[in-house]
N, C-alpha and C. Protein backbone atom coordinates (compact mmCIF):
# COMPACT_ATOMS: atom_id res chain seq x y z
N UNK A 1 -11.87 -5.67 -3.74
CA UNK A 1 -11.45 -6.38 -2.56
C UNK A 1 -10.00 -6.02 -2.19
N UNK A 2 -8.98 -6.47 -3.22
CA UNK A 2 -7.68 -5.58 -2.85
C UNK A 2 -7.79 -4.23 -2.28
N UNK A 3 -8.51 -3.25 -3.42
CA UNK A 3 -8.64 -1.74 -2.62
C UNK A 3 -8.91 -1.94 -1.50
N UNK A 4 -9.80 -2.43 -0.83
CA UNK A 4 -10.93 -1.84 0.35
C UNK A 4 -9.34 -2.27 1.42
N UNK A 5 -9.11 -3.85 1.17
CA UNK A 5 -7.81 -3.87 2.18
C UNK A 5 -6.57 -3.70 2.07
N UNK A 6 -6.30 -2.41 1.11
CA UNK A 6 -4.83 -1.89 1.34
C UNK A 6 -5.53 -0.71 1.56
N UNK A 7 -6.33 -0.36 1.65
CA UNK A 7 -6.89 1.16 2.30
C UNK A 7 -7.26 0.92 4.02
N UNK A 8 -7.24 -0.01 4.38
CA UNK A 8 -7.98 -0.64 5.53
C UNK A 8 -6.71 -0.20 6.22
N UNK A 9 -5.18 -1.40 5.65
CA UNK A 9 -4.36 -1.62 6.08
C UNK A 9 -3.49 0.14 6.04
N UNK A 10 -3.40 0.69 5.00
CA UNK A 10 -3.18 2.26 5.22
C UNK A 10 -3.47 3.19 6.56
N UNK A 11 -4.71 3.12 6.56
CA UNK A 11 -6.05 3.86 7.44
C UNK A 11 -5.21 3.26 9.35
N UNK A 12 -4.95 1.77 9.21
CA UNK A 12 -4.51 1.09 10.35
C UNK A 12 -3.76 1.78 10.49
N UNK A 13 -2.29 1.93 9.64
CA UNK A 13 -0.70 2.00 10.27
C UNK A 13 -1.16 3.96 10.52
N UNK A 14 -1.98 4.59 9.94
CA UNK A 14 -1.78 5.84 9.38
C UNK A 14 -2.86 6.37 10.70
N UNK A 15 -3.17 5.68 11.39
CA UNK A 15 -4.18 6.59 12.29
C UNK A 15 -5.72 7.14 11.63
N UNK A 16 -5.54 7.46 10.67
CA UNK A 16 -6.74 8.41 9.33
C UNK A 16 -8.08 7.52 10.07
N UNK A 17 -9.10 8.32 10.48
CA UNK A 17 -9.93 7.77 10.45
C UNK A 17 -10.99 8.43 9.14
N UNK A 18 -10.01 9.45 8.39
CA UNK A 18 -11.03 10.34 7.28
C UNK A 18 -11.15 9.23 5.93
N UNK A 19 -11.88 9.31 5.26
CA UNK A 19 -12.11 8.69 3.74
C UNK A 19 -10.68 8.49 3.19
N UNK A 20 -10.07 7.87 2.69
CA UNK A 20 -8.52 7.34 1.82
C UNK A 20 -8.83 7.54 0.38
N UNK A 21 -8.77 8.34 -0.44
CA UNK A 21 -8.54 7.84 -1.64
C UNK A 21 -7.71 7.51 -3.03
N UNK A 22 -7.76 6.73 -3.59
CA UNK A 22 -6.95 6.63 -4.59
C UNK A 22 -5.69 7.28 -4.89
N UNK A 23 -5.99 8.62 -5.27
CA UNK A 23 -5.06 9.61 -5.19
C UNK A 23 -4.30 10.22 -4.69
N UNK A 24 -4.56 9.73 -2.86
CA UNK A 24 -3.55 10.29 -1.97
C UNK A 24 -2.16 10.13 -2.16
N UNK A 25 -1.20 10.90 -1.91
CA UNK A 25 -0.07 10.15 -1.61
C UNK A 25 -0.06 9.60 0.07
N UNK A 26 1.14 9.04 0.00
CA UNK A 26 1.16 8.39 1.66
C UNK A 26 2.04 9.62 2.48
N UNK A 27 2.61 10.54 1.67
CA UNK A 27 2.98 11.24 2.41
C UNK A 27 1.77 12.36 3.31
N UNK A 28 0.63 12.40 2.42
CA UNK A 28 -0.17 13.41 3.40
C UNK A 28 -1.15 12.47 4.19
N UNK A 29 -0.98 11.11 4.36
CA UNK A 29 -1.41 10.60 5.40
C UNK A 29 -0.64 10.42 6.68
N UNK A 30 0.14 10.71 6.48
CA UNK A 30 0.91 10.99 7.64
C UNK A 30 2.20 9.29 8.24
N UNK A 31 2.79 9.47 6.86
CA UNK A 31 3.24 7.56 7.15
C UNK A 31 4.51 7.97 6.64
N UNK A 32 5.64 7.79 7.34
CA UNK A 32 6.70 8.29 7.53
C UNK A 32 7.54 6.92 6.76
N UNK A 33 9.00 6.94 6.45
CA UNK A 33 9.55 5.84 6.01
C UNK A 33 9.76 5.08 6.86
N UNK A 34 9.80 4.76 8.24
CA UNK A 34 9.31 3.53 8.99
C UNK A 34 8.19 3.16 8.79
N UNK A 35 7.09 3.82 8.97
CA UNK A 35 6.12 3.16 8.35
C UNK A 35 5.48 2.36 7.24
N UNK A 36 6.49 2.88 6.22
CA UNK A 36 6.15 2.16 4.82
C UNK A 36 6.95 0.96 5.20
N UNK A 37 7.87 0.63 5.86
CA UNK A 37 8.23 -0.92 6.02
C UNK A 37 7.50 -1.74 6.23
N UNK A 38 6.35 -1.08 7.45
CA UNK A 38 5.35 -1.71 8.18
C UNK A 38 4.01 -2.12 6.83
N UNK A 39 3.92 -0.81 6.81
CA UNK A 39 2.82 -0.95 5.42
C UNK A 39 3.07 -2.39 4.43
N UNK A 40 4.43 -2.29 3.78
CA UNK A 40 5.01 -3.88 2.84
C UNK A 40 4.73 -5.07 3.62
N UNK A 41 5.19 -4.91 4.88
CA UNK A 41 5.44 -6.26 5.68
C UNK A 41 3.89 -6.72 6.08
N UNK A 42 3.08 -5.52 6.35
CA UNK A 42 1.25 -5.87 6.37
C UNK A 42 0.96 -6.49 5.20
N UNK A 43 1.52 -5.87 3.61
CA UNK A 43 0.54 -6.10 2.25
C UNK A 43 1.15 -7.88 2.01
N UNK A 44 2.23 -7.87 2.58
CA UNK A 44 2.92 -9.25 2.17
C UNK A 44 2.37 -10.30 3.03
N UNK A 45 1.75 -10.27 4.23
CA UNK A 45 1.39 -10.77 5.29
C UNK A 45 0.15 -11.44 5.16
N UNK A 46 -1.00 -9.93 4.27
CA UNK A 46 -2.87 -10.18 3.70
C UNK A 46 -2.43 -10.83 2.94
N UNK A 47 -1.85 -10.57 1.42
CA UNK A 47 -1.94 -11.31 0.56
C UNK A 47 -1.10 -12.56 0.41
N UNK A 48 -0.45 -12.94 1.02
CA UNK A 48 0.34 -14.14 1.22
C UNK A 48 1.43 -13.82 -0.13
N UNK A 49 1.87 -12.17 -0.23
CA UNK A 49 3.03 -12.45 -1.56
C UNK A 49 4.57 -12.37 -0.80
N UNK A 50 5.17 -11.79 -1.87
CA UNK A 50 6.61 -10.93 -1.32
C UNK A 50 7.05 -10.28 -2.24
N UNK A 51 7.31 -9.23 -1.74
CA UNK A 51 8.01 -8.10 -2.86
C UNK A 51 9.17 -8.13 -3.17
N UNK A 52 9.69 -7.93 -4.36
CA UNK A 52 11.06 -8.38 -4.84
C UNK A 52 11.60 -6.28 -3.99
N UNK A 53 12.69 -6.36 -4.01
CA UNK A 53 13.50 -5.34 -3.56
C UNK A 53 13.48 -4.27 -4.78
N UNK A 54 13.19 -5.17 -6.20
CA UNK A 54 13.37 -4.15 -7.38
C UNK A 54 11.99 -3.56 -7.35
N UNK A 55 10.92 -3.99 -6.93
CA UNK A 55 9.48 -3.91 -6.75
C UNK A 55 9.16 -2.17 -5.94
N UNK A 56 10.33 -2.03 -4.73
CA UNK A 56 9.59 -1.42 -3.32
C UNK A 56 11.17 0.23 -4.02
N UNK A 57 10.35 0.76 -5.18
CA UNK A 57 10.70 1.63 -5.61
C UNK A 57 9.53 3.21 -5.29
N UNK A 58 10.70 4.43 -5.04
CA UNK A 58 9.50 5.19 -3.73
C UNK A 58 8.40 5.58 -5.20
N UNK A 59 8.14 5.53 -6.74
CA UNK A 59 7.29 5.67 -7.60
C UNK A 59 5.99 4.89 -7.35
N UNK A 60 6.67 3.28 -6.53
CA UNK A 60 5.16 2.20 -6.39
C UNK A 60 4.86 2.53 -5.24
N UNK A 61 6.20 3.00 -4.27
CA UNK A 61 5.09 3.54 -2.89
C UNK A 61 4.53 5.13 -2.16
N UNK A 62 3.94 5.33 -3.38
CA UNK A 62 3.91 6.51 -3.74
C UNK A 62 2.73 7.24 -3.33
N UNK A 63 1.42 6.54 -3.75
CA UNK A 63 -0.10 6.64 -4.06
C UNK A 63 -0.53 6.05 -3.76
N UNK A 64 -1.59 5.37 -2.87
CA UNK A 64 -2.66 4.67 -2.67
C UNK A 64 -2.82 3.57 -3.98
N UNK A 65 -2.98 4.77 -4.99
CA UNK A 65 -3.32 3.66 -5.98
C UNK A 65 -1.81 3.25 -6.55
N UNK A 66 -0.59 3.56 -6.39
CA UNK A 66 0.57 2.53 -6.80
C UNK A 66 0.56 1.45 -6.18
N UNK A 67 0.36 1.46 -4.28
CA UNK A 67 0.50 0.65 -4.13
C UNK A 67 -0.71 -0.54 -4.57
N UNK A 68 -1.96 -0.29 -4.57
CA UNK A 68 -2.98 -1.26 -5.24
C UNK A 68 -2.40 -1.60 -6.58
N UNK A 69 -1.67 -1.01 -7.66
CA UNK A 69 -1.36 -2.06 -8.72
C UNK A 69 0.21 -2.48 -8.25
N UNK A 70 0.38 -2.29 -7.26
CA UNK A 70 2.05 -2.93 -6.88
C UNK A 70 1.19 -4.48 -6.73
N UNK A 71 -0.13 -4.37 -5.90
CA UNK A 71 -0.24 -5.46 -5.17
C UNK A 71 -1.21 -6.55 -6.38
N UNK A 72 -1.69 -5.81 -7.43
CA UNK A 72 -2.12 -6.23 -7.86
C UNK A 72 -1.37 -7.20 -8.76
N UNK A 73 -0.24 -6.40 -9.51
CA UNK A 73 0.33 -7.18 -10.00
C UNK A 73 1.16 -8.33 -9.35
N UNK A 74 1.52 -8.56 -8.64
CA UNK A 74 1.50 -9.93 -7.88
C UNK A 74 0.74 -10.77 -7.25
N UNK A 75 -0.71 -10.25 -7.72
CA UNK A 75 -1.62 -11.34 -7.17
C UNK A 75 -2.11 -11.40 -8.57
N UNK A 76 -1.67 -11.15 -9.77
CA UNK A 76 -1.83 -12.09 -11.19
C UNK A 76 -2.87 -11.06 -11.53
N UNK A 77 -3.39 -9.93 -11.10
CA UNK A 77 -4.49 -9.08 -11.62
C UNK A 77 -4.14 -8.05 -12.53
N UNK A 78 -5.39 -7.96 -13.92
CA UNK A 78 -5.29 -7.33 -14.60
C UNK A 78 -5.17 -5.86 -14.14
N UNK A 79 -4.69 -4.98 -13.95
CA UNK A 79 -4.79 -3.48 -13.82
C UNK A 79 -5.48 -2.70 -15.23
């Protein structure tokens, strides 16, 4: 459920109407560093969290799948 909507929310800001997976980085989706603001301020918005500043390091916003255990781990989920 997390995956499907931080890939949803990706796919949105990113235009992609192709398959997303795991492994992408966000750089070959085409999501520039304005965009990744947009991207946080969407994931904080679905999941009702907030990212600490020590959190939004470019390693967690990196991959598809960093950001799913960025988000995971603040919604209390095992990774």
């Amino acid at each position: 459920m997390i995956k499907n909507k931080v890939i949803s929310i990706l796919a949105n800001i990113s235009n992609i109407d192709e398959q997303i997976t795991e492994e992408q980085q966000l750089s070959t989706l085409g999501i520039s560093s304005l965009e990744k603001v947009e991207v946080i301020i969407s994931l904080e918005d679905e999941f009702s969290i907030r990212f600490k500043d020590s959190d939004l390091t470019p390693q967690n916003l990196e991959t598809v799948k960093s950001i799913i255990e960025l988000v995971e781990k603040h919604m209390g989920v095992r990774c």
